[in-house]
Protein backbone atom coordinates (compact mmCIF):
# COMPACT_ATOMS: atom_id res chain seq x y z
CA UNK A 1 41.98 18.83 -52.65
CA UNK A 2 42.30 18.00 -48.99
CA UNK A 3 40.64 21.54 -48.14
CA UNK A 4 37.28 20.46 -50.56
CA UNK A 5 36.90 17.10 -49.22
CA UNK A 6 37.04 18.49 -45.33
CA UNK A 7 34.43 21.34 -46.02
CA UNK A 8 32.30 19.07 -48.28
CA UNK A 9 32.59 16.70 -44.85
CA UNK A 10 31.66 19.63 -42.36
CA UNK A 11 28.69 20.84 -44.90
CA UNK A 12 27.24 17.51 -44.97
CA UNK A 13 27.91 16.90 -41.16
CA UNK A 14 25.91 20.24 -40.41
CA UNK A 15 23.44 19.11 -43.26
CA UNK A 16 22.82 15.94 -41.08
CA UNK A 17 22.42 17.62 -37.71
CA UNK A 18 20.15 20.28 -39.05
CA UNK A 19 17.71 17.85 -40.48
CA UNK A 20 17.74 15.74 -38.14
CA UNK A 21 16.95 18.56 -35.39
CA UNK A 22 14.13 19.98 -37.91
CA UNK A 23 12.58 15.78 -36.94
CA UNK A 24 12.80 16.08 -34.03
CA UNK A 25 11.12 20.07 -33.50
CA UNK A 26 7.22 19.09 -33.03
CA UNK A 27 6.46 22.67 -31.38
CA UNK A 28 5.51 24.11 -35.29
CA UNK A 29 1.94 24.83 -36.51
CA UNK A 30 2.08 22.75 -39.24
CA UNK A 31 3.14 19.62 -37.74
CA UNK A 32 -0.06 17.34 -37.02
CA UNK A 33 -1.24 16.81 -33.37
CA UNK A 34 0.67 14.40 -31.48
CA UNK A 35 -1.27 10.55 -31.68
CA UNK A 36 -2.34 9.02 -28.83
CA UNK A 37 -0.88 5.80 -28.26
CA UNK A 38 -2.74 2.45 -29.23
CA UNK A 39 -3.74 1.09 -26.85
CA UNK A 40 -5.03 -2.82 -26.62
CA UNK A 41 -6.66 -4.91 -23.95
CA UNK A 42 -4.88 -8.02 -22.93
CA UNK A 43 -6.77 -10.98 -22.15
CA UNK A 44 -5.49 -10.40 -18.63
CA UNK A 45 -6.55 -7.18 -18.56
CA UNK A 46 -10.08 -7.70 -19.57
CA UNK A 47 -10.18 -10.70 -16.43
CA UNK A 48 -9.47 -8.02 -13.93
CA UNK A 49 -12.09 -5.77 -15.37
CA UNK A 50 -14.95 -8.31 -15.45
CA UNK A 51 -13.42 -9.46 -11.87
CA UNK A 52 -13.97 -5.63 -10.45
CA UNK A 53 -17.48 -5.25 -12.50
CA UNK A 54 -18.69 -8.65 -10.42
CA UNK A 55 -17.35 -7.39 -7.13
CA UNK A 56 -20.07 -5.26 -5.55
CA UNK A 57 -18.83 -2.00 -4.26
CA UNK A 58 -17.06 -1.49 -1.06
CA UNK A 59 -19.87 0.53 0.54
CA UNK A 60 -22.35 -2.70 0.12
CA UNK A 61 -19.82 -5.43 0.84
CA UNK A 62 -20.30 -6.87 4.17
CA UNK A 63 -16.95 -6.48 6.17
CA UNK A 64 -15.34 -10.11 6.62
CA UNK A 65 -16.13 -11.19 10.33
CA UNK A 66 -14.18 -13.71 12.78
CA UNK A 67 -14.17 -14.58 16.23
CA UNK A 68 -11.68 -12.49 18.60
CA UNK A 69 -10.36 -14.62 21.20
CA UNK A 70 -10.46 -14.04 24.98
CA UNK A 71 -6.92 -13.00 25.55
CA UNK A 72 -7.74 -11.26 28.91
CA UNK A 73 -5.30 -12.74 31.23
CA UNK A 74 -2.04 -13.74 28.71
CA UNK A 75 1.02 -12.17 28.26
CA UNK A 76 0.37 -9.05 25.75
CA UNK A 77 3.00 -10.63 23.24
CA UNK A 78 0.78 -13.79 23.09
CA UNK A 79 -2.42 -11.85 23.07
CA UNK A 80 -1.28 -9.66 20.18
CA UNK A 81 0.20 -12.81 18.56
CA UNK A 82 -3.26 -14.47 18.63
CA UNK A 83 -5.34 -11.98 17.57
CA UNK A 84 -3.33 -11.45 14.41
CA UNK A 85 -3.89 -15.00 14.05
CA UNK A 86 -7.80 -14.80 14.04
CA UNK A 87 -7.50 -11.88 11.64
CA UNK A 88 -7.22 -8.85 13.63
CA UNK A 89 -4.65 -6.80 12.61
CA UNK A 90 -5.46 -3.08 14.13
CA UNK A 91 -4.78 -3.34 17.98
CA UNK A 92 -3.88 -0.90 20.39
CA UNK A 93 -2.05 -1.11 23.90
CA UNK A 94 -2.76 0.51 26.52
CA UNK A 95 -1.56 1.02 30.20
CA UNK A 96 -4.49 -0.37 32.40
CA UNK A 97 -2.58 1.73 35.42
CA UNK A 98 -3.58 5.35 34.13
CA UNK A 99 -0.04 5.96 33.73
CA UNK A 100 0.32 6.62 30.23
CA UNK A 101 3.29 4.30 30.52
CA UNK A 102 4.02 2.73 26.36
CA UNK A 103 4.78 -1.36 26.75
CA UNK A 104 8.38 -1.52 25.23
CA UNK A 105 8.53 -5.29 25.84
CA UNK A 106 5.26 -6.47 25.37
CA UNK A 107 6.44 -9.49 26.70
CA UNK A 108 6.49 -8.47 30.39
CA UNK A 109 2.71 -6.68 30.54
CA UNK A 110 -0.15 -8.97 31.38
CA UNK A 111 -3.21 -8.21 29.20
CA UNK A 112 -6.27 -6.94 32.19
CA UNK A 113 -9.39 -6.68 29.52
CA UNK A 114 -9.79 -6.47 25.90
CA UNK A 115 -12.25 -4.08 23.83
CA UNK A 116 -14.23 -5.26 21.94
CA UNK A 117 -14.65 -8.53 24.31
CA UNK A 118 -14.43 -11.66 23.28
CA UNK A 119 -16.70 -12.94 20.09
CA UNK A 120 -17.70 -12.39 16.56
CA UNK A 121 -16.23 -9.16 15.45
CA UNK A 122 -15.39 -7.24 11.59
CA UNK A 123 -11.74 -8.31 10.89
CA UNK A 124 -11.39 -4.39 10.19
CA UNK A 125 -12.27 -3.25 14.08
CA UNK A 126 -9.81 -1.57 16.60
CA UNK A 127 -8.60 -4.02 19.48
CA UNK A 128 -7.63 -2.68 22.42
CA UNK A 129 -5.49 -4.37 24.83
CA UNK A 130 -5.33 -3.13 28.36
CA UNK A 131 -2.26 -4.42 30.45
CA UNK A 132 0.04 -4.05 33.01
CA UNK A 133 3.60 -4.96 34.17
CA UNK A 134 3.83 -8.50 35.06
CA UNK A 135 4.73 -7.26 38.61
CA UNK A 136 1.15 -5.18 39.35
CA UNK A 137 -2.11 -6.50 39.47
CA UNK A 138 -4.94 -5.60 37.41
């Protein structure tokens, strides 16, 4: 009795698993095409959209402008610092000596001239800071 009631287990334990792998096997012909998830359109969703159809493309938007600062003459710490404060955020340093020499504390270079010079500038344009050590003259 034991014996029928364990093989009549195993049978329907095998049953099982081989139905339930036959669910699972979508690689056959005659299983339909896979569906596309729904998709829907939050309310959030649709705000972004209209927000990007209003926005005119980047090609005709007029770059944001602010005024640089004259920094010519500060400590290149305190130049970088306000520049970044007026909106410039791409600046370069450079060795006003010819020496090729990279400012590793930007606190002890003095800033010798600034490109683009002082005014209203694109946000988005390259600064350049020329300095030296504290101890050389421009």
């Amino acid at each position: 009795m034991r014996t029928r009631i364990t093989i009549t287990a195993i049978a329907a334990a095998t049953l099982l698993a081989l139905t339930g792998c036959a669910a699972e096997d979508t690689g056959t012909d005659s299983d339909p095409a896979p569906k596309a998830p729904a998709t829907s359109q939050t309310s959030d969703t649709k705000q972004d959209n209209d927000a990007t159809k209003e926005d005119a493309p980047a090609a005709e938007q007029k770059p944001e402008t602010a005024a640089l600062p004259d920094v010519v003459g500060q400590d290149l710490q305190a130049a970088q610092d306000e520049a970044q404060a007026a909106g410039f955020y791409a600046l370069d340093d450079q060795d006003a000596s010819g020496q090729n020499r990279l400012q590793v504390l930007d606190r002890n270079w003095t800033v010798c001239s600034q490109e683009p010079a002082a005014g209203t500038h694109p946000t988005d344009t390259s600064v350049v800071l020329y300095a030296v050590k504290d101890t050389e003259t421009c």
